[in-house]
C-alpha atoms as a PDB file:
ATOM      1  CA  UNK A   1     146.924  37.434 126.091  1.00  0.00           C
ATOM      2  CA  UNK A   2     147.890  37.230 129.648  1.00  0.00           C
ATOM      3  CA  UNK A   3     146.706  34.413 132.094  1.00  0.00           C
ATOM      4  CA  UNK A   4     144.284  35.783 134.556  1.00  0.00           C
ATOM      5  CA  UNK A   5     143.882  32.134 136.070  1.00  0.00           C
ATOM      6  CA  UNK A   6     145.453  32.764 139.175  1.00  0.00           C
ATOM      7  CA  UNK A   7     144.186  34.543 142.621  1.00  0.00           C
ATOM      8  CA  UNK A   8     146.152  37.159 144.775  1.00  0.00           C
ATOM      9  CA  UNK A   9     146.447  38.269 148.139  1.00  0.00           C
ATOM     10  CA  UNK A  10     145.113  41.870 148.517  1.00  0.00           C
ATOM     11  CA  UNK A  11     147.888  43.650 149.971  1.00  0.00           C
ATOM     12  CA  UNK A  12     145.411  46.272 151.588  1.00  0.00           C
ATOM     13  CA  UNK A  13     142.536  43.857 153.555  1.00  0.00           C
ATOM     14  CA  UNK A  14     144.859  40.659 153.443  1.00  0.00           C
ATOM     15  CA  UNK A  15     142.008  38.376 151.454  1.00  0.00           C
ATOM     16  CA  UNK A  16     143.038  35.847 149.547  1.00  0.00           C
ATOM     17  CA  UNK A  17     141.072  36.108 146.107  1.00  0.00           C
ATOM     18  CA  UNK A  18     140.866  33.628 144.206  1.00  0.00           C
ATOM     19  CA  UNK A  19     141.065  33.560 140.643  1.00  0.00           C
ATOM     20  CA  UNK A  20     139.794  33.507 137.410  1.00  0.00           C
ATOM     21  CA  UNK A  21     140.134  37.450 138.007  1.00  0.00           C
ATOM     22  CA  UNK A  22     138.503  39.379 135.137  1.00  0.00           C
ATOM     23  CA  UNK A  23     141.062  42.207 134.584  1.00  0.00           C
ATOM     24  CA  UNK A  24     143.893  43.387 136.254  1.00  0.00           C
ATOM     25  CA  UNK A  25     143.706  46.937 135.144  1.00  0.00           C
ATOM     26  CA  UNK A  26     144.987  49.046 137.475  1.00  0.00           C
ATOM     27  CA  UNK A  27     141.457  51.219 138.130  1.00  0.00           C
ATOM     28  CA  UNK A  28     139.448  47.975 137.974  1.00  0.00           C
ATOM     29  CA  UNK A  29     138.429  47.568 141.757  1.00  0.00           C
ATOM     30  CA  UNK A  30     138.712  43.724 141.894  1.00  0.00           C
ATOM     31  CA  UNK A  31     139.365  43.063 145.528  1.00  0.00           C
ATOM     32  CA  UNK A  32     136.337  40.957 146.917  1.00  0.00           C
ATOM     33  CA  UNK A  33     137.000  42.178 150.613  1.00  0.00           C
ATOM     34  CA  UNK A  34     137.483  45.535 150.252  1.00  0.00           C
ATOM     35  CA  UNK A  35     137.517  46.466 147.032  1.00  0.00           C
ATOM     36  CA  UNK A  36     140.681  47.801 146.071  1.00  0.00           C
ATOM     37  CA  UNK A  37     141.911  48.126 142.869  1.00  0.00           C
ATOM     38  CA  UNK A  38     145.653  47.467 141.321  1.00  0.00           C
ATOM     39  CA  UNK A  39     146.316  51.240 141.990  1.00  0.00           C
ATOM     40  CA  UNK A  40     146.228  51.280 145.602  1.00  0.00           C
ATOM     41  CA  UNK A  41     147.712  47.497 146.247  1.00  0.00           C
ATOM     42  CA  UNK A  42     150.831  49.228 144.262  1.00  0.00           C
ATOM     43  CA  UNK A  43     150.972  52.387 146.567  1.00  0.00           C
ATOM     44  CA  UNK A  44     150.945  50.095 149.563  1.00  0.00           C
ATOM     45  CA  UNK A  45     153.549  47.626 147.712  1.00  0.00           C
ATOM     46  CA  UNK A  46     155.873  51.204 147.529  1.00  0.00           C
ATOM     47  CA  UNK A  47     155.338  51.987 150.333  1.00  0.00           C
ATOM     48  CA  UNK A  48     156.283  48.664 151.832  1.00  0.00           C
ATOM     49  CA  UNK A  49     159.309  47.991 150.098  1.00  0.00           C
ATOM     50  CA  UNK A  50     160.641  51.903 150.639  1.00  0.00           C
ATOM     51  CA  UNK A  51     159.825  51.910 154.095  1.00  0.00           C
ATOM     52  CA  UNK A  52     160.073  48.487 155.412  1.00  0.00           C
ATOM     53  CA  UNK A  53     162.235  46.601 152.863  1.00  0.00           C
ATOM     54  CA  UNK A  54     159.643  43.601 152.590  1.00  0.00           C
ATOM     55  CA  UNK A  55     156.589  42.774 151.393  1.00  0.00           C
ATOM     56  CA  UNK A  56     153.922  43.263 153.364  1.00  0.00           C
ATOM     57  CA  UNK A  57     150.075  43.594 153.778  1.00  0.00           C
ATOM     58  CA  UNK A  58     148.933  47.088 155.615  1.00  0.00           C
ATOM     59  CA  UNK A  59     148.024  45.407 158.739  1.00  0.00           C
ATOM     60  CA  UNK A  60     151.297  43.460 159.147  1.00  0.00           C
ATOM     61  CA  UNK A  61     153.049  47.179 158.847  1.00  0.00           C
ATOM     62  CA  UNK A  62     154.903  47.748 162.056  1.00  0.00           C
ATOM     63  CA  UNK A  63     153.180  50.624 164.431  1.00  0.00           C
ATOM     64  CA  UNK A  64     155.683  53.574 163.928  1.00  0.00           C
ATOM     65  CA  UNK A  65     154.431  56.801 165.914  1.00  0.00           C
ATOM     66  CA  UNK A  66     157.433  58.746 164.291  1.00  0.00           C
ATOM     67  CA  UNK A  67     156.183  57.971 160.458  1.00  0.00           C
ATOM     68  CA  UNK A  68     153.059  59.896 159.485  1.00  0.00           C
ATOM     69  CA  UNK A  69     151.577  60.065 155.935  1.00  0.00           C
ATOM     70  CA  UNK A  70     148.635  63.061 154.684  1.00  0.00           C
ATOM     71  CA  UNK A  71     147.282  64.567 151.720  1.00  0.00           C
ATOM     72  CA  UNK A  72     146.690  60.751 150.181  1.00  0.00           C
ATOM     73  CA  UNK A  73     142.832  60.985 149.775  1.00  0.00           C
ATOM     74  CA  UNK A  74     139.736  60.735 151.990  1.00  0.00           C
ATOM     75  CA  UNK A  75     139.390  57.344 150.556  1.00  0.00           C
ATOM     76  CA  UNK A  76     142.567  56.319 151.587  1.00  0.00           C
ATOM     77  CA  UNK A  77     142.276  57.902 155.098  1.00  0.00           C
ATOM     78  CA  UNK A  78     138.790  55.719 155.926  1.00  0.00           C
ATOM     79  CA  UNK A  79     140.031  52.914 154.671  1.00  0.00           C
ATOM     80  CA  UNK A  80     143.120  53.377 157.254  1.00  0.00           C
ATOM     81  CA  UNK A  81     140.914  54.747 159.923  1.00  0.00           C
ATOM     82  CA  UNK A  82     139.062  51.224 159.284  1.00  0.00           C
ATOM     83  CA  UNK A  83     141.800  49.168 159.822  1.00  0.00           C
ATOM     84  CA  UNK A  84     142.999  50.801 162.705  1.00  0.00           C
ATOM     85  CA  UNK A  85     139.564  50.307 164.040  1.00  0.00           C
ATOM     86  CA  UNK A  86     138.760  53.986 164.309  1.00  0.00           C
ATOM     87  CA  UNK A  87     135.297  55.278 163.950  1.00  0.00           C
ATOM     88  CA  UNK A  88     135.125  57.980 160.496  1.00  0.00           C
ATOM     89  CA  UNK A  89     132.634  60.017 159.937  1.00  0.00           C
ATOM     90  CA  UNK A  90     132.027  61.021 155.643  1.00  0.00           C
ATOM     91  CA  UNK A  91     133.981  63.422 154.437  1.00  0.00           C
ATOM     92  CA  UNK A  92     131.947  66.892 153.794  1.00  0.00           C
ATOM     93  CA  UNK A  93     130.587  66.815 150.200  1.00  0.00           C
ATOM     94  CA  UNK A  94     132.077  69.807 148.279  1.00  0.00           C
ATOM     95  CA  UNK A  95     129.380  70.752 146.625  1.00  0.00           C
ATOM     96  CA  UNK A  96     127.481  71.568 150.074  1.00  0.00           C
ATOM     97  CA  UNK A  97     129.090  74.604 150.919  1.00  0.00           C
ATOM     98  CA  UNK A  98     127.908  76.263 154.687  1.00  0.00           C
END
């Protein structure tokens, strides 16, 4: 049984959460700021390590015009758009078809 005692750092919004945290699963959204789940804090740990060589929250990633990224989500690009302090309209729902 693994020791869920301890808090961590959301890699995504930068909170500090502290623990007891009630699972760890990676689809269990258990970020108190912005509710991220172990899923996406990995993707951004990738991305940080292949990119930057360090570990590093999304808003301490260095501004780099040249380095784009699509095709992640809509969830992922309004969470990015919020950070970045852009206003994002909802996504169109699919199943409302003009």
């Amino acid at each position: 049984m693994q020791d869920h005692t301890a808090g961590f750092l959301c890699n995504i919004c930068g909170l500090e959460n502290p623990g007891p945290v009630e699972s760890f699963d990676r689809e269990v959204a258990n970020c108190s700021g912005c509710g991220s789940s172990g899923r996406w804090r990995s993707l951004i740990y990738m991305l940080s390590q292949e990119l930057f060589g360090a570990t590093l929250t999304l808003k301490e990633f260095p501004v780099l015009k040249s380095i784009r990224g699509l095709g992640m989500s809509d969830e992922a690009v309004r969470l990015l758009r919020q950070i970045e302090g852009e206003s994002s309209p909802p996504p169109p729902d699919p199943s409302q078809k003009s």
